[in-house]
Structures are given as structure tokens and as C-alpha cells.
C-alpha atoms as a PDB file:
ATOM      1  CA  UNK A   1      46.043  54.464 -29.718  1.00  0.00           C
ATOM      2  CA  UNK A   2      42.756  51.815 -30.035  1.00  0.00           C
ATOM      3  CA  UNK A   3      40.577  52.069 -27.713  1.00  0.00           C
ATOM      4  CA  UNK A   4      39.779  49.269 -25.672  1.00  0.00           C
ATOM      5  CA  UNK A   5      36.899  46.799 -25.606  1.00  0.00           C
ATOM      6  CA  UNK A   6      36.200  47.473 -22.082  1.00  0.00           C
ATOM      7  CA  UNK A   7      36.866  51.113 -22.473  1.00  0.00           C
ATOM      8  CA  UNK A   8      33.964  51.212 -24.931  1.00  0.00           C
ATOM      9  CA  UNK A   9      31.799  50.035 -22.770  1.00  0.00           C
ATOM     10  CA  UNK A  10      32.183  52.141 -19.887  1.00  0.00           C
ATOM     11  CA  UNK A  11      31.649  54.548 -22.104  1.00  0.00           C
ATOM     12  CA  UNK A  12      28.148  53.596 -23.214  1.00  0.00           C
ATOM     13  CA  UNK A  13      27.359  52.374 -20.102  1.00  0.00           C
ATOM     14  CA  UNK A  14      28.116  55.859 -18.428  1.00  0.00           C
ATOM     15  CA  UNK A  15      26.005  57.715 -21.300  1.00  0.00           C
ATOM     16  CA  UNK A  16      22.979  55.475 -20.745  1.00  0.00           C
ATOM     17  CA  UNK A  17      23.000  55.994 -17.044  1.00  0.00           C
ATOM     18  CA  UNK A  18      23.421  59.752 -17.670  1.00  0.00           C
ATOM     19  CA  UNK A  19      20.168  59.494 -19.594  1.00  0.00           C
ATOM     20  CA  UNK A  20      18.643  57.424 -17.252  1.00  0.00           C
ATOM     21  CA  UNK A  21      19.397  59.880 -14.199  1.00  0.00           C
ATOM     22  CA  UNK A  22      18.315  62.822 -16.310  1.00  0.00           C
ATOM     23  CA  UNK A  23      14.842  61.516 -17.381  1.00  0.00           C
ATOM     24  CA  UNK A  24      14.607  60.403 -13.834  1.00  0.00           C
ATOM     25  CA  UNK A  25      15.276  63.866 -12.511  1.00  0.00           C
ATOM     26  CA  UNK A  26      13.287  65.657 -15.396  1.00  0.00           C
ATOM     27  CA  UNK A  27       9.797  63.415 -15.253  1.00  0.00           C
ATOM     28  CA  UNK A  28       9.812  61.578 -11.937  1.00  0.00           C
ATOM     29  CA  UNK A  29       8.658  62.784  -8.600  1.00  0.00           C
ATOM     30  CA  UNK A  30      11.388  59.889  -7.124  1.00  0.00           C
ATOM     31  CA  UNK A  31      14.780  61.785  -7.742  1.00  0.00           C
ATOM     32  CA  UNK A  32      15.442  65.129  -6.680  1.00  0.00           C
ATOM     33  CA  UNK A  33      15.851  67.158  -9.535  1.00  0.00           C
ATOM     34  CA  UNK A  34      18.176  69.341  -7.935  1.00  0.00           C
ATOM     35  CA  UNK A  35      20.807  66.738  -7.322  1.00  0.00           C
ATOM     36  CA  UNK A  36      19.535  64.477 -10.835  1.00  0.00           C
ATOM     37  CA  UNK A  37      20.547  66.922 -13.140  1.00  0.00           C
ATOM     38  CA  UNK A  38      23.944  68.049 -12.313  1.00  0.00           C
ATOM     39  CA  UNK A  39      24.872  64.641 -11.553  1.00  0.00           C
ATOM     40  CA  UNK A  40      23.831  63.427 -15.361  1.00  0.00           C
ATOM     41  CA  UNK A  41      25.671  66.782 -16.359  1.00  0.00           C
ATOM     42  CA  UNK A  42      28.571  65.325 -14.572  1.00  0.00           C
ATOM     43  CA  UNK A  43      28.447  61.285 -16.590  1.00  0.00           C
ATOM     44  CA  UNK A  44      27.874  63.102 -19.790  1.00  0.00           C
ATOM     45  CA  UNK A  45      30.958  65.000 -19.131  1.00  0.00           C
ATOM     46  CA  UNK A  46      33.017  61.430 -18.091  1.00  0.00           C
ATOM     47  CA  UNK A  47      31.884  59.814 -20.633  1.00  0.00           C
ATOM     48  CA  UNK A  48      32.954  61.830 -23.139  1.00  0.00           C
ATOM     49  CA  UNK A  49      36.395  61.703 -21.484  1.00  0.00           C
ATOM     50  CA  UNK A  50      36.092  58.435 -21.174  1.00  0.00           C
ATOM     51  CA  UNK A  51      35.079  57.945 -24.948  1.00  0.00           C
ATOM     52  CA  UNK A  52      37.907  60.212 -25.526  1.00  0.00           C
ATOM     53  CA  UNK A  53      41.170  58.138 -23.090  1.00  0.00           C
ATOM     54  CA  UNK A  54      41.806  61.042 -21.210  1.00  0.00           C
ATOM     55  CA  UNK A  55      43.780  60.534 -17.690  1.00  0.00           C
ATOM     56  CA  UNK A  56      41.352  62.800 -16.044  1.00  0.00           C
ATOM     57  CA  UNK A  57      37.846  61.093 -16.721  1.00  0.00           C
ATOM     58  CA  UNK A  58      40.047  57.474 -15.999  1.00  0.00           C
ATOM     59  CA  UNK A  59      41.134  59.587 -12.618  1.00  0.00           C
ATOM     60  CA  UNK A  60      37.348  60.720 -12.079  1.00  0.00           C
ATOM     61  CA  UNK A  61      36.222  57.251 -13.089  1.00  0.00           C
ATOM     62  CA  UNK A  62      37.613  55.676 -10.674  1.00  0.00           C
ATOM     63  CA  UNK A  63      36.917  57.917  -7.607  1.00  0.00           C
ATOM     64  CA  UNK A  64      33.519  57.567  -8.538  1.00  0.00           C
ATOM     65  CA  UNK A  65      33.040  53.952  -8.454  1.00  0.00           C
ATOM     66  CA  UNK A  66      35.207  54.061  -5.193  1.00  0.00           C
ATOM     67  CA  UNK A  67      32.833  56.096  -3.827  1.00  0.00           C
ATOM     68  CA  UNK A  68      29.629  54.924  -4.939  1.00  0.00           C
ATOM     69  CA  UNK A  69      30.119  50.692  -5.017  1.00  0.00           C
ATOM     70  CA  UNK A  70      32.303  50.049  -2.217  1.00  0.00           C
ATOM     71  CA  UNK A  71      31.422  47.255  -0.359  1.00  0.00           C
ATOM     72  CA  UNK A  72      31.258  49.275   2.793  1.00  0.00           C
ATOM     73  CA  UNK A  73      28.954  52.201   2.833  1.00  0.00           C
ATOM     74  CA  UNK A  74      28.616  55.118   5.659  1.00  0.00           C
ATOM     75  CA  UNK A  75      24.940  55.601   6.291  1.00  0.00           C
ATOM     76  CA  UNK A  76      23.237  58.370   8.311  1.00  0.00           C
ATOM     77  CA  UNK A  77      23.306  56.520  11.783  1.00  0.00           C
ATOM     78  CA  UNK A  78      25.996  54.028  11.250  1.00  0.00           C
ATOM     79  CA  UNK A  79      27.744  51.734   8.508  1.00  0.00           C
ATOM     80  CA  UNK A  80      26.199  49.069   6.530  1.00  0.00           C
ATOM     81  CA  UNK A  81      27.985  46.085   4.627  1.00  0.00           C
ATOM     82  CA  UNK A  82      26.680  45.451   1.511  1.00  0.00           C
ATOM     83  CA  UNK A  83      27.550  41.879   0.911  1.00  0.00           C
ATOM     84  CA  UNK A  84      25.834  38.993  -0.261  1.00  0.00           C
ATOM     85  CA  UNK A  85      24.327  37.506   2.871  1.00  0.00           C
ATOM     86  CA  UNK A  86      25.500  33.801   4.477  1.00  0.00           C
ATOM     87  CA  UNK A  87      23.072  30.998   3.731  1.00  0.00           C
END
């Protein structure tokens, strides 16, 4: 099977972002390293499943972004919309 386009570029975009969140945890006092670390662990691993079209990293994939962009996110004392704002 060919791998898609889009696929492809999840990929990438998932190993760059993986780099990103390790350097960040490694070399900046901003991210707890702690949490950095085994999260870029964790989009190395997807993307090579991603890279790879296996159901489980597609699975993961999704959950993730579900997760982490929805439009409504729970906050410590409440929940906050995160849409564009009325003009």
C-alpha cells in the first residue's frame, strides 16, 4: 500500500514536534523536563507508526489530537472555549 500525501506529513510534522518538545525539555527552564521528555518519547514512537500505517499509531493519533485541540478545553477552575472571538 502507498502511503498517503497527508499521511507523510503527519508524519514529519509529529517528528519535528518531538524534537521540538525534547530540546525544549532538555535546554529550557520553560518545560518541565519531567513531563517534556516522555512526551517526545511518546511522538517519536507515533510517528514512526505513523510513518509505518499501523492501526494503532492512526488509533493513538487521533485520541491525541482529540484530546489536545478540541475546541473546548477543561481548565483548573472551569472550562474555556477556544474559538476565534466575535468582531
Amino acid at each position: 500500500m502507498k502511503r498517503p500525501v497527508g499521511v507523510t506529513i503527519l508524519a514529519i510534522l509529529y517528528i519535528v514536534g518531538g524534537v521540538a518538545l525534547l530540546l525544549g525539555g532538555l535546554f529550557s527552564s520553560q518545560f518541565n523536563p519531567y513531563i517534556a521528555i516522555p512526551m517526545a518519547a511518546v511522538l517519536a514512537a507515533l510517528s514512526a507508526g505513523i510513518w509505518q500505517l499501523q492501526r494503532w499509531a492512526r488509533v493513538a493519533a487521533l485520541i491525541l489530537a482529540a484530546r489536545f485541540h478540541s475546541p473546548l478545553r477543561v481548565r483548573d477552575n472551569g472550562v474555556r472555549f477556544a474559538a476565534a472571538p466575535c468582531l
